[in-house]
Protein backbone atom coordinates (compact mmCIF):
# COMPACT_ATOMS: atom_id res chain seq x y z
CA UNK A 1 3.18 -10.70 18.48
CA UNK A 2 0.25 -12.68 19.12
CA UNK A 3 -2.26 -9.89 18.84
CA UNK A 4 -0.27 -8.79 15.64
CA UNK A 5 -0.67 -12.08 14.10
CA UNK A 6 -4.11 -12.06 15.13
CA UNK A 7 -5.39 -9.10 12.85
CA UNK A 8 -2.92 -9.66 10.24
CA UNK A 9 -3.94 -13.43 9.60
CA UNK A 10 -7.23 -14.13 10.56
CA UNK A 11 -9.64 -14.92 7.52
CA UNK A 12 -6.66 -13.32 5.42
CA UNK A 13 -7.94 -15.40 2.21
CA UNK A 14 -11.55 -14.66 2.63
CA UNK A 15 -11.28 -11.06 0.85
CA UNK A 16 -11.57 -11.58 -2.79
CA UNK A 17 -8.03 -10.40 -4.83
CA UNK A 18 -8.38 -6.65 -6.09
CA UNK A 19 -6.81 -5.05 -8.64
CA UNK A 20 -3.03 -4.44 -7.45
CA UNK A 21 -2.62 -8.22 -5.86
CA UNK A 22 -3.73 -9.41 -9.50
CA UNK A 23 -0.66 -7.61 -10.58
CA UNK A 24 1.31 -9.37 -8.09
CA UNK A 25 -0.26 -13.15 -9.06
CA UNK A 26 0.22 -12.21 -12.39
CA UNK A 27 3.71 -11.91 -12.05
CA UNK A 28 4.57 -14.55 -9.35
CA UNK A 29 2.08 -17.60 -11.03
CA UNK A 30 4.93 -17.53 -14.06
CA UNK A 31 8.28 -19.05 -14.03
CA UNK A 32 11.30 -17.06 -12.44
CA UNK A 33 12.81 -16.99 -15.96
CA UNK A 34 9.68 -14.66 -17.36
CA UNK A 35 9.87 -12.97 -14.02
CA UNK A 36 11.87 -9.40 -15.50
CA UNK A 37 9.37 -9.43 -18.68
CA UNK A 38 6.20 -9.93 -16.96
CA UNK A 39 6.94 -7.76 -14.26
CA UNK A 40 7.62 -5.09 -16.97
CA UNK A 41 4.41 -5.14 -18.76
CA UNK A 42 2.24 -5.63 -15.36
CA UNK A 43 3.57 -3.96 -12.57
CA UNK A 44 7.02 -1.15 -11.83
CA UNK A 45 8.22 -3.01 -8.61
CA UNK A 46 11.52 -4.92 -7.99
CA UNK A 47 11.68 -8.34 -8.29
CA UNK A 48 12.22 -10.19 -4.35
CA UNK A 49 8.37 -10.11 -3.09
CA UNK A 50 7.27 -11.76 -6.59
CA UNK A 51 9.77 -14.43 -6.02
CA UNK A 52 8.74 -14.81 -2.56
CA UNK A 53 4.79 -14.94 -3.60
CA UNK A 54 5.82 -17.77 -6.09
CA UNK A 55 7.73 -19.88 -3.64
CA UNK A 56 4.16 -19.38 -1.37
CA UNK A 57 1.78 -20.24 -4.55
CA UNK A 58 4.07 -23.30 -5.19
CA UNK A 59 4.28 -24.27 -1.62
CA UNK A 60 0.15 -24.04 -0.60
CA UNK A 61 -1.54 -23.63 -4.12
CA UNK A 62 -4.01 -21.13 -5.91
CA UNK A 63 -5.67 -19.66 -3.48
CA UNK A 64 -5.85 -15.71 -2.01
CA UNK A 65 -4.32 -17.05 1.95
CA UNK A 66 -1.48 -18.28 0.17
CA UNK A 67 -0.49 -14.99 -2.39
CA UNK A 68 -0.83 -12.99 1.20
CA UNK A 69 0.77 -15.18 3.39
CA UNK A 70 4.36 -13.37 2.65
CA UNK A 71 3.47 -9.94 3.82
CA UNK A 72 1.23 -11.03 6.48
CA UNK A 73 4.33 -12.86 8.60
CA UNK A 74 6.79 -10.17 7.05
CA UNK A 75 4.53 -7.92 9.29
CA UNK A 76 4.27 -10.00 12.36
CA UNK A 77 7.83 -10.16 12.24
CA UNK A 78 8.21 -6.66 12.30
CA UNK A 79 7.31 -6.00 15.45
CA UNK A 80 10.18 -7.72 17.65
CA UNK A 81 12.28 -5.56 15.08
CA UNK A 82 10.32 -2.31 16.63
CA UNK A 83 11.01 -3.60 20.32
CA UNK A 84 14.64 -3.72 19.84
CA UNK A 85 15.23 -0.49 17.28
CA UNK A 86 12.72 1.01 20.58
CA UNK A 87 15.20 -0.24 23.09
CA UNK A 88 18.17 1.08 21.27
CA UNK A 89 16.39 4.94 21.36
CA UNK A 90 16.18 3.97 25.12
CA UNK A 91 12.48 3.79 24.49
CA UNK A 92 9.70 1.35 25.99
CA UNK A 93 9.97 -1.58 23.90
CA UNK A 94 6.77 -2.93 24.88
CA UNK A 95 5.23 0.53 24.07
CA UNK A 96 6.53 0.49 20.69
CA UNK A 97 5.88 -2.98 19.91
CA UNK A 98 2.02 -2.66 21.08
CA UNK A 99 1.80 0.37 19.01
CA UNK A 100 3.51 -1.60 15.38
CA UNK A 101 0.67 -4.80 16.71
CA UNK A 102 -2.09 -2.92 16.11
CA UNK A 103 -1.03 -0.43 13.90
CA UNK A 104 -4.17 0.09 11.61
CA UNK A 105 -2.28 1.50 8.49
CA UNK A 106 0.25 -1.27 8.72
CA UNK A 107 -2.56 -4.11 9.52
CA UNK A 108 -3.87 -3.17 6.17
CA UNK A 109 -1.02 -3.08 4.09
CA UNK A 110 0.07 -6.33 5.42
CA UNK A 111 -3.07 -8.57 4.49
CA UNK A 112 -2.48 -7.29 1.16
CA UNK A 113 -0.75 -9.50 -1.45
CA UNK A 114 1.71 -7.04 -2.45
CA UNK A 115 5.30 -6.29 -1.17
CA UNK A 116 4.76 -3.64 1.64
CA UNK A 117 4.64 -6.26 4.28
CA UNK A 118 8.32 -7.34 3.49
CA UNK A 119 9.39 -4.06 2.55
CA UNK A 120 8.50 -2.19 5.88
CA UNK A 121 10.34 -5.39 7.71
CA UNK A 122 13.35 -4.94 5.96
CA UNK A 123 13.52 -1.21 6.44
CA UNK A 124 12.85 -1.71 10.04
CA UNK A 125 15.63 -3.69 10.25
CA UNK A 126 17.82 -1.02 8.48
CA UNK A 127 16.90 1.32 11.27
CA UNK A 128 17.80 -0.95 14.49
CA UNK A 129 20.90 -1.79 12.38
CA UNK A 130 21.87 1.86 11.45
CA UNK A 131 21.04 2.66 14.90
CA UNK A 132 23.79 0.54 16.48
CA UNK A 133 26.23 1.95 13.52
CA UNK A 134 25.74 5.32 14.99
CA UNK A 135 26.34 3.95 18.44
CA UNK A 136 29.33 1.58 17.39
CA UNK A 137 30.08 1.15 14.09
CA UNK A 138 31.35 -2.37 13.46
CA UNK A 139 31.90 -4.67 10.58
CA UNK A 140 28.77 -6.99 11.39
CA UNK A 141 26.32 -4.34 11.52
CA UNK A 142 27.89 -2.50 8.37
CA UNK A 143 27.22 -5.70 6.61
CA UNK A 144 24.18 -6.39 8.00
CA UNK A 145 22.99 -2.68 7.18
CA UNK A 146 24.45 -2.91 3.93
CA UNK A 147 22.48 -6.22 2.89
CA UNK A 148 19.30 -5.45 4.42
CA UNK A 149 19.08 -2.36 2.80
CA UNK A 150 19.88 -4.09 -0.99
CA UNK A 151 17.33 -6.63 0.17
CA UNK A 152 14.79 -3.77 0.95
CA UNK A 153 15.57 -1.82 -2.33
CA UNK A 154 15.00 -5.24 -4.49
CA UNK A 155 11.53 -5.09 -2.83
CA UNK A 156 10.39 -1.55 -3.00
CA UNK A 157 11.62 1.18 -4.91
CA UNK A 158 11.29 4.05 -2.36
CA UNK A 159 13.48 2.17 0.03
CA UNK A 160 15.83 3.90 -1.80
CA UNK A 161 14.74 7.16 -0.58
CA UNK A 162 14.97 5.38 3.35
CA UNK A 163 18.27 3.96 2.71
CA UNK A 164 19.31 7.61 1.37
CA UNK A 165 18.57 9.73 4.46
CA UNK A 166 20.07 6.98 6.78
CA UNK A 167 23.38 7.27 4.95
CA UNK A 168 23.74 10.91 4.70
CA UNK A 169 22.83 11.54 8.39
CA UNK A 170 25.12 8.39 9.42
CA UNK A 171 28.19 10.56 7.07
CA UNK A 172 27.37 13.49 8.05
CA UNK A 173 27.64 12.53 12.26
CA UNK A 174 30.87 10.31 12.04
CA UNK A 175 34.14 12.24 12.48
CA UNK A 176 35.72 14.41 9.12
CA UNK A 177 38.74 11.84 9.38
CA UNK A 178 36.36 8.40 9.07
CA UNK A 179 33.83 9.82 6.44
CA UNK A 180 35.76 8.78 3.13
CA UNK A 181 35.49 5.15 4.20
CA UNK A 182 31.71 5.38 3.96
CA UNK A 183 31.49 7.10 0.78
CA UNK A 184 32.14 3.65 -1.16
CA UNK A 185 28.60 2.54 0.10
CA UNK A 186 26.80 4.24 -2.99
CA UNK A 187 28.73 2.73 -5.33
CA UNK A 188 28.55 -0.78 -3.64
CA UNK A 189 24.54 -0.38 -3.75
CA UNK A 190 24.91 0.43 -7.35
CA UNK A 191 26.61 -2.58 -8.34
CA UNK A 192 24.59 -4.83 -6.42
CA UNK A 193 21.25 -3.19 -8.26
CA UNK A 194 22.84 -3.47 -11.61
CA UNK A 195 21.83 -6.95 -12.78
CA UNK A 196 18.10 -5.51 -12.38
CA UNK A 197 18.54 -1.98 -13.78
CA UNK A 198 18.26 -2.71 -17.14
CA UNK A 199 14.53 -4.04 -16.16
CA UNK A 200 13.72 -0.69 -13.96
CA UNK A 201 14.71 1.51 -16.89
CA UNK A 202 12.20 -0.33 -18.97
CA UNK A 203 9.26 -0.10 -16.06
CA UNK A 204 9.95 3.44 -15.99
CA UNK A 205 9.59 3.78 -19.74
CA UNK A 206 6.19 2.07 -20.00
CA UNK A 207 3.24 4.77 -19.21
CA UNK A 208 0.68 4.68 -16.54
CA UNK A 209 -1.88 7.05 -16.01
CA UNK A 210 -0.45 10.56 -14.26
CA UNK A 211 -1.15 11.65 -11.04
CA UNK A 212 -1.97 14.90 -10.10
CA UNK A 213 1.11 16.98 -8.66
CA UNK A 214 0.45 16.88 -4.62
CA UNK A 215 -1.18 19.31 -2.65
CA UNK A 216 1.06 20.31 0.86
CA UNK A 217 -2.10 18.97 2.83
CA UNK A 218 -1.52 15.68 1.87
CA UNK A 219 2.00 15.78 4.20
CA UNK A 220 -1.26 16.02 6.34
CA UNK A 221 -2.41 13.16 5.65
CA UNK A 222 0.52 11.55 6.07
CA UNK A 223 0.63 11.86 9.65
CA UNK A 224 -2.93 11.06 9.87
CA UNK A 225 -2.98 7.90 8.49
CA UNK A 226 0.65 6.56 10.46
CA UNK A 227 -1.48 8.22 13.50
CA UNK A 228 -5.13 6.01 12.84
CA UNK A 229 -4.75 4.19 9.61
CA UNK A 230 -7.35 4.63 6.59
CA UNK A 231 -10.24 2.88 8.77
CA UNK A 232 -11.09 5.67 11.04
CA UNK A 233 -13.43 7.18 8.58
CA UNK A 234 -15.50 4.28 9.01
CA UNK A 235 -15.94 4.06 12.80
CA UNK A 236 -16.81 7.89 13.37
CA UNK A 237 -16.27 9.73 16.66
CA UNK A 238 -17.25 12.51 18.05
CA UNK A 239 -15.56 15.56 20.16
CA UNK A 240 -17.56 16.37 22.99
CA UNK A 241 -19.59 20.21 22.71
CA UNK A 242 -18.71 20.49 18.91
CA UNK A 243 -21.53 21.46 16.42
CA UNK A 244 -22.02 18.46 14.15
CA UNK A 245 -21.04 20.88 11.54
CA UNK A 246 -17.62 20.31 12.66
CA UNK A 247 -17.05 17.09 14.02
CA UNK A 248 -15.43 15.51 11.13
CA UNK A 249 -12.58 18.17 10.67
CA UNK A 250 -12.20 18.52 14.88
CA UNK A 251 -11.79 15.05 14.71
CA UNK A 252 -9.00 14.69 11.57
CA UNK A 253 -6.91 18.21 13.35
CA UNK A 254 -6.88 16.53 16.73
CA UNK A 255 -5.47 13.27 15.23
CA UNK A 256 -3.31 15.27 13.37
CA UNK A 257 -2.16 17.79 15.72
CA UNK A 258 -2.13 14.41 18.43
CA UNK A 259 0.39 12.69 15.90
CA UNK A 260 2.38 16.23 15.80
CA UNK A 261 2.71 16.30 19.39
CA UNK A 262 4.24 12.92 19.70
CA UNK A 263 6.83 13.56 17.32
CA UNK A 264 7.64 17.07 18.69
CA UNK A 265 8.32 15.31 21.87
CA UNK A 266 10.43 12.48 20.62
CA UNK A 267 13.27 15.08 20.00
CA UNK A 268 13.79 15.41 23.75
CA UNK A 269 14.33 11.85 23.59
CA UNK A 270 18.12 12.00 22.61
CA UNK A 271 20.46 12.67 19.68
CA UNK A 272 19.40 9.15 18.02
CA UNK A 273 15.55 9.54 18.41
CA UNK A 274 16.27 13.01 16.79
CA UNK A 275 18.26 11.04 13.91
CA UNK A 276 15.54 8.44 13.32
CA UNK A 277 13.06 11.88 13.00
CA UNK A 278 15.20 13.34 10.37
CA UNK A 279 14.83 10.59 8.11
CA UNK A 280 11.07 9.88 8.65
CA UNK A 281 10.17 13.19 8.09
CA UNK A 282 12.91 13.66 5.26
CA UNK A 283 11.81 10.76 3.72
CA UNK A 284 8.21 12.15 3.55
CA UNK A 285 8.96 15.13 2.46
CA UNK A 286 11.41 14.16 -0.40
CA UNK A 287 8.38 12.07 -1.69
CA UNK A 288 6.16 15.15 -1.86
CA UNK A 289 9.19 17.41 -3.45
CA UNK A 290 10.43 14.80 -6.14
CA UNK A 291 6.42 13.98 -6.73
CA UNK A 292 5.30 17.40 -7.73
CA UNK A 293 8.88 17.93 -9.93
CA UNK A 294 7.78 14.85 -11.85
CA UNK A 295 4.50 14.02 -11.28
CA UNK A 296 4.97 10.87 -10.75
CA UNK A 297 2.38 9.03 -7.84
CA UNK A 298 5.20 8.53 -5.34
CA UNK A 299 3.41 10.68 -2.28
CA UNK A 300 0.76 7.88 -2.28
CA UNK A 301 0.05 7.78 1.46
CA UNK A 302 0.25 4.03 1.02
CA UNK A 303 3.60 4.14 0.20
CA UNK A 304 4.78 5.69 3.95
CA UNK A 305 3.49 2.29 5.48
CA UNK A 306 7.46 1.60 4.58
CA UNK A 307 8.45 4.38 7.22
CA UNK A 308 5.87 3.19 9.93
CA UNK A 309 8.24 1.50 12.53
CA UNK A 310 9.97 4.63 12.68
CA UNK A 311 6.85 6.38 13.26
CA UNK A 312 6.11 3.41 16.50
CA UNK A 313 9.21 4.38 17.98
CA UNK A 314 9.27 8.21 17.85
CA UNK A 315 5.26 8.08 19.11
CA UNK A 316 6.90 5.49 21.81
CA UNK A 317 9.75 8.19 23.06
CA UNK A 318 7.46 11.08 22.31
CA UNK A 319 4.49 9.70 25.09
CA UNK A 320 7.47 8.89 27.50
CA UNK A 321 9.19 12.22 27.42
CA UNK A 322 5.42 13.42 27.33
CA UNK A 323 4.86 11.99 30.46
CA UNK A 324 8.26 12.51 32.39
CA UNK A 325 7.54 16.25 31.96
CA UNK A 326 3.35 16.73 32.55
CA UNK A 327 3.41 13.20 34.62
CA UNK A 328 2.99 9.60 33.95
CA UNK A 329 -0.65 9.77 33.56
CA UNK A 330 -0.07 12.09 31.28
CA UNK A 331 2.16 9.63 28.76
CA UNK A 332 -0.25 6.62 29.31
CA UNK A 333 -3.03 9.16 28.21
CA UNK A 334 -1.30 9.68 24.98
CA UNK A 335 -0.02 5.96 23.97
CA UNK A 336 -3.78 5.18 24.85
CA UNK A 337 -5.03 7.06 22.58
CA UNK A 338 -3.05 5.63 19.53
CA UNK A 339 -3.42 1.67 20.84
CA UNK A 340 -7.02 2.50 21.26
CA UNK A 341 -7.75 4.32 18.11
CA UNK A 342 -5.50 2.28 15.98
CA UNK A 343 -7.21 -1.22 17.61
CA UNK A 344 -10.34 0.40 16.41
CA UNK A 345 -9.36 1.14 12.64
CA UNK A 346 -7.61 -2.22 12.51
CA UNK A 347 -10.37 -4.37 13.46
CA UNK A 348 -12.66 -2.31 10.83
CA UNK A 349 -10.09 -3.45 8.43
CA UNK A 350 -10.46 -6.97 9.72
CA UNK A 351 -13.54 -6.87 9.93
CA UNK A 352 -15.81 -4.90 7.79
CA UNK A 353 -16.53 -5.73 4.27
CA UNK A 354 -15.76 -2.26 3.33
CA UNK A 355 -12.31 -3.36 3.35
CA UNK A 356 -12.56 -6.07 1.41
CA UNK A 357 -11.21 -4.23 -1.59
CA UNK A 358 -12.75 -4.78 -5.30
CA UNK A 359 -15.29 -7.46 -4.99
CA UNK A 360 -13.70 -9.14 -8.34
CA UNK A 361 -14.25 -12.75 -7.20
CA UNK A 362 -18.11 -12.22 -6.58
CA UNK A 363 -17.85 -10.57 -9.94
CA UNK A 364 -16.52 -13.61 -11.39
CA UNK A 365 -18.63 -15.65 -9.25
CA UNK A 366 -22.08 -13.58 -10.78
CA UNK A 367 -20.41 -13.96 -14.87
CA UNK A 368 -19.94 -18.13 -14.54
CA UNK A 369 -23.87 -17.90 -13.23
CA UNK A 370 -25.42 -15.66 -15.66
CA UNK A 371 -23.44 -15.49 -18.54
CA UNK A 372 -22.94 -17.47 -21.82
CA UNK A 373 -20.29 -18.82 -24.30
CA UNK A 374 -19.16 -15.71 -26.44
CA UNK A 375 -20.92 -12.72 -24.57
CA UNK A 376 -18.59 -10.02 -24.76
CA UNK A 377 -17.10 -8.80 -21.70
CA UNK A 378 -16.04 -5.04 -21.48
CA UNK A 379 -13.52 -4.14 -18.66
CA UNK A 380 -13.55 -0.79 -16.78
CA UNK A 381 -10.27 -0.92 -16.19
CA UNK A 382 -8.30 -2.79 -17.44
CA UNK A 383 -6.77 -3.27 -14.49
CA UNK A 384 -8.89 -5.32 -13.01
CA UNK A 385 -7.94 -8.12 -15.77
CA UNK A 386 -5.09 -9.57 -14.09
CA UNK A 387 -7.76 -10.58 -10.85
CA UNK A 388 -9.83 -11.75 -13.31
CA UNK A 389 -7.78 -13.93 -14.50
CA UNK A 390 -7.35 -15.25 -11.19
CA UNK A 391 -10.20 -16.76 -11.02
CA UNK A 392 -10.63 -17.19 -15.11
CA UNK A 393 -11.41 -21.41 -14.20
CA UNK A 394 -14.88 -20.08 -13.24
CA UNK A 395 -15.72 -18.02 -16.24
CA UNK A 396 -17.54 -19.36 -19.71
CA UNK A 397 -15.93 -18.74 -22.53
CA UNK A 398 -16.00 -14.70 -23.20
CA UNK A 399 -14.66 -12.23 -25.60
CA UNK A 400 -12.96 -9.51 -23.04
CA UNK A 401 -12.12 -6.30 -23.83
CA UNK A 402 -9.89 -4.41 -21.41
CA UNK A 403 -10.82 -0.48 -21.80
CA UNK A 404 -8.13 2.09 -20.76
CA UNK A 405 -8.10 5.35 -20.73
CA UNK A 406 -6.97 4.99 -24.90
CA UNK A 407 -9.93 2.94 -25.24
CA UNK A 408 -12.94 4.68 -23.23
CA UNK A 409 -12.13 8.10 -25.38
CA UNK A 410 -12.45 6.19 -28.49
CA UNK A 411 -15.26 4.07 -27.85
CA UNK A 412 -18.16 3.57 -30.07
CA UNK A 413 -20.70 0.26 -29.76
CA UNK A 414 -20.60 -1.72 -32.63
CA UNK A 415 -22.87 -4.88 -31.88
CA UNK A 416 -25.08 -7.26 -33.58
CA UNK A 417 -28.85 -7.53 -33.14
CA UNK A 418 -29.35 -9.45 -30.03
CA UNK A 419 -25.77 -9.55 -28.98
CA UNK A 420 -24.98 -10.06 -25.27
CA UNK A 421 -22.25 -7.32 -23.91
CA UNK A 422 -21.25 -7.63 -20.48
CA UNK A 423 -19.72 -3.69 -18.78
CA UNK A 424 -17.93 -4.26 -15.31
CA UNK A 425 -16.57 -1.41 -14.09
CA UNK A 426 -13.43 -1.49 -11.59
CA UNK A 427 -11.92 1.74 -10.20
CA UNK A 428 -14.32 3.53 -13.24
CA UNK A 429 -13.25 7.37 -11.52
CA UNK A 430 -9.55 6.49 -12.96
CA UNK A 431 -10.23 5.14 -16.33
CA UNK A 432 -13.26 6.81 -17.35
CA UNK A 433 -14.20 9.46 -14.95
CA UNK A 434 -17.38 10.53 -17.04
CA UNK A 435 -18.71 6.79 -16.98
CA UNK A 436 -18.45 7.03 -20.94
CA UNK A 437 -18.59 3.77 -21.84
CA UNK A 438 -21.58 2.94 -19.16
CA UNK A 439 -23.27 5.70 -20.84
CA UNK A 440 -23.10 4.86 -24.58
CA UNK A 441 -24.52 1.46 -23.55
CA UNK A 442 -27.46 2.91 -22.00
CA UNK A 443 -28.15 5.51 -25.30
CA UNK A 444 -27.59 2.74 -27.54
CA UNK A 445 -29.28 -0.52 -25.99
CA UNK A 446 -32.45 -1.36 -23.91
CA UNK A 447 -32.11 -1.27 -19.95
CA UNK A 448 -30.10 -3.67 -18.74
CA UNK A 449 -31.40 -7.52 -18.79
CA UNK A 450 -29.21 -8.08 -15.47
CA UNK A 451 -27.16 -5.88 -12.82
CA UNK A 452 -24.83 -7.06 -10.06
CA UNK A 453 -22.85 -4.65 -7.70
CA UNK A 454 -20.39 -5.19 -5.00
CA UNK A 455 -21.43 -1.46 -2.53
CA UNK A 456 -18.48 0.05 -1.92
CA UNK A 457 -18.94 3.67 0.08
CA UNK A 458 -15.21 4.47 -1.98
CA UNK A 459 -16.10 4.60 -5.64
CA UNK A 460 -13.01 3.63 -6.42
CA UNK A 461 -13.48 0.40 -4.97
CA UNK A 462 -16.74 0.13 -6.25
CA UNK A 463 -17.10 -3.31 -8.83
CA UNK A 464 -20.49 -2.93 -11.21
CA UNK A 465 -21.66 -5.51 -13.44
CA UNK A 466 -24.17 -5.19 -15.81
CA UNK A 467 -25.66 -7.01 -18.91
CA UNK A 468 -26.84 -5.27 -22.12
CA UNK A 469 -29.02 -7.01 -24.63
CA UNK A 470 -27.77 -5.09 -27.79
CA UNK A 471 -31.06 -4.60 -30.60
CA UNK A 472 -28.60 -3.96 -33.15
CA UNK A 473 -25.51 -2.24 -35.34
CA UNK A 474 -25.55 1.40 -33.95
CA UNK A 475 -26.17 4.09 -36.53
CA UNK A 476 -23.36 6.19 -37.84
CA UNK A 477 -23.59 9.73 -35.22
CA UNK A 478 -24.95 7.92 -32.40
């Protein structure tokens, strides 16, 4: 717990807020009574991590530590709820709980302002709580079950999905005489949602920009990421007597196929290990299926950190039945590898600025030196607005323009001689993928009079910031 807390606090406000946590200060930083609307109109999640965020704002103040604070103990906290769920497979605790410590995709996710942190605790706690239904159901751990899993459905949507699996597989294993007693639960979870569903029906009615239906690789991808996290790319290894040719895709397969082989294992580990494997790997899987049906974004690798502790445990069984059957070196060679690999990828997420997100603060920062009262300000996405008003006590006076995808098709300059116009660009591949707007300015004005850029080797957490000094109206066909 320690070593969890470690990588999940240390300089956790230093990182400046990127575009999704300004969705989640915009929401918590009003009062709880605006709570439903505003978290309509600037994000689609439930309602209990924004609360929680405001109670943290109100207790420490505006600043980035405190709007992170939530999911960053939610996720140190998780890990005692590995060791026991571990415990209850008749796994190594310890093994388990080292693995959720330093686990690089949950690190992450958990010095991030948003709800993941709480959401993956309170889905862990489903599992150790459905676990001891299937051993014994009793009243206590119904409840207990019952509640956590509301709890983990006000915080994330796709808890739902979680919650789902564990139910059918919990019916579908208790005797043909006791299953009509557990076929109230649905409704019950119904009519403890329904105060909020009016508010969900509206999120789901308000567009965003579509995803692309999944490719099967990205089940792929899945794995890799519970396996190493995102951070692996940015320590690269190497596979002894490869060409170089290869060495990146050796690398991702033996991860992947590594990952595989832990999970295989885990079903040896006992009719409960192989329960807890149906509904990780159901749970993916639905994602990808109901994703490509709809299009909707839910296959997000991001979104599996929910399903993580799962993940821990099975990898946990998986190296010990590994190494009861080819030896105990054998198992200790295989939990090494994920400790090791995942202590790697989370201390790049500590530590490297790469991971620092959207530089919008130094953005904001570069704006209240440089620019003046009634520049124009042109946002690439619009996105990014909500961090920007974050840290709006900094800025001069500006006209701001938020540009969408509605806006960058449309867009046409339109400025008086010796105008200043401001173009930052946040996440530019999702909004304007052709850098329209970027390139209008440049046919239209001189070069640019000042430039600022926050490197990012992902464009899509590239920030840009540059200043056009505009020499007059444009012509009509420019």
């Amino acid at each position: 717990m320690l070593l969890g807390a470690g990588l999940r606090l240390h300089d956790l406000g230093a990182p400046s807020l990127w575009m999704d946590e300004g969705f989640t200060w915009m929401v918590a930083s009003g009062p709880l009574s605006e709570l439903p609307q505003r978290v309509t109109v600037f994000d689609k999640h439930p309602p209990l991590h924004y609360a929680v965020a405001r109670a943290a704002l109100l207790a420490g103040g505006h600043s980035e530590f405190w709007l992170r604070l939530p999911s960053a103990l939610a996720g140190v906290l998780t890990i005692p709820v590995v060791f026991l769920l571990a415990r209850q497979l008749g796994s190594s605790g310890p093994a388990a709980a080292w693995l959720m410590a330093v686990g690089a995709m949950h690190v992450l996710f958990t010095r991030d302002g948003r709800g993941y942190g709480l959401a993956t605790l309170l889905v862990a706690l489903t599992f150790w709580l459905w676990v001891r239904l299937l051993h014994r159901p009793r009243a206590l751990e119904v409840g207990g079950w019952f509640l956590a899993g509301v709890a983990a459905f006000y915080t994330h949507y796709l808890a739902l999905v979680v919650l789902a699996w564990q139910w059918l597989l919990l019916v579908g294993t208790r005797p043909r005489q006791e299953r009509a007693r557990w076929l109230g639960i649905p409704a019950l979870a119904f009519l403890a949602f329904l105060p909020w569903l009016p508010t969900m029906l509206r999120q789901a009615a308000t567009p965003s920009p579509g995803h692309p239906p999944p490719s099967w690789s990205a089940l792929l991808e899945v794995l890799y990421s519970q396996s190493v996290g995102f951070t692996l790319n940015f320590s690269p290894w190497r596979l002894p007597g490869l060409p170089s040719g290869i060495q990146d895709y050796a690398a991702w397969y033996a991860v992947v196929l590594l990952g595989f082989l832990a999970l295989a294992c885990s079903w040896g580990a006992g009719p409960l290990a192989r329960r807890v494997l149906g509904v990780f790997a159901g749970t993916v899987v639905s994602l990808m299926l109901v994703s490509r049906w709809t299009g909707a974004g839910l296959y997000e690798t991001k979104y599996t950190v929910l399903v993580s502790p799962a993940f821990w445990v099975l990898v946990a069984c998986g190296a010990a039945q590994f190494g009861r059957r080819f030896g105990t070196s054998a198992g200790v060679a295989l939990l090494g590898f994920f400790m090791l690999g995942n202590l790697a990828s989370s201390l790049n997420a500590v530590l490297l600025e790469e991971w620092h997100r959207q530089d919008l603060r130094g953005a904001a920062g570069d704006l209240a030196r440089h620019a003046r009262p009634g520049d124009r300000l042109l946002v690439v996405s619009g996105w990014a607005l909500p961090a920007l008003e974050f840290y709006a006590r900094q800025l001069p006076p500006m006209r701001i323009h938020p540009m969408g995808p509605r806006e960058v098709a449309g867009f046409r300059p339109e400025f008086q001689a010796g105008e200043r116009v401001w173009l930052l660009r946040a996440s530019t591949s999702l909004f304007d993928p052709r850098d329209r707007v970027f390139t209008r300015l440049r046919q239209t004005c001189p070069p640019p009079v000042h430039s600022w850029t926050a490197w990012r080797r992902n464009p899509d957490l590239l920030v840009d910031l540059k200043c056009f000094e505009a020499l007059g109206p444009s012509q009509p066909g420019d």
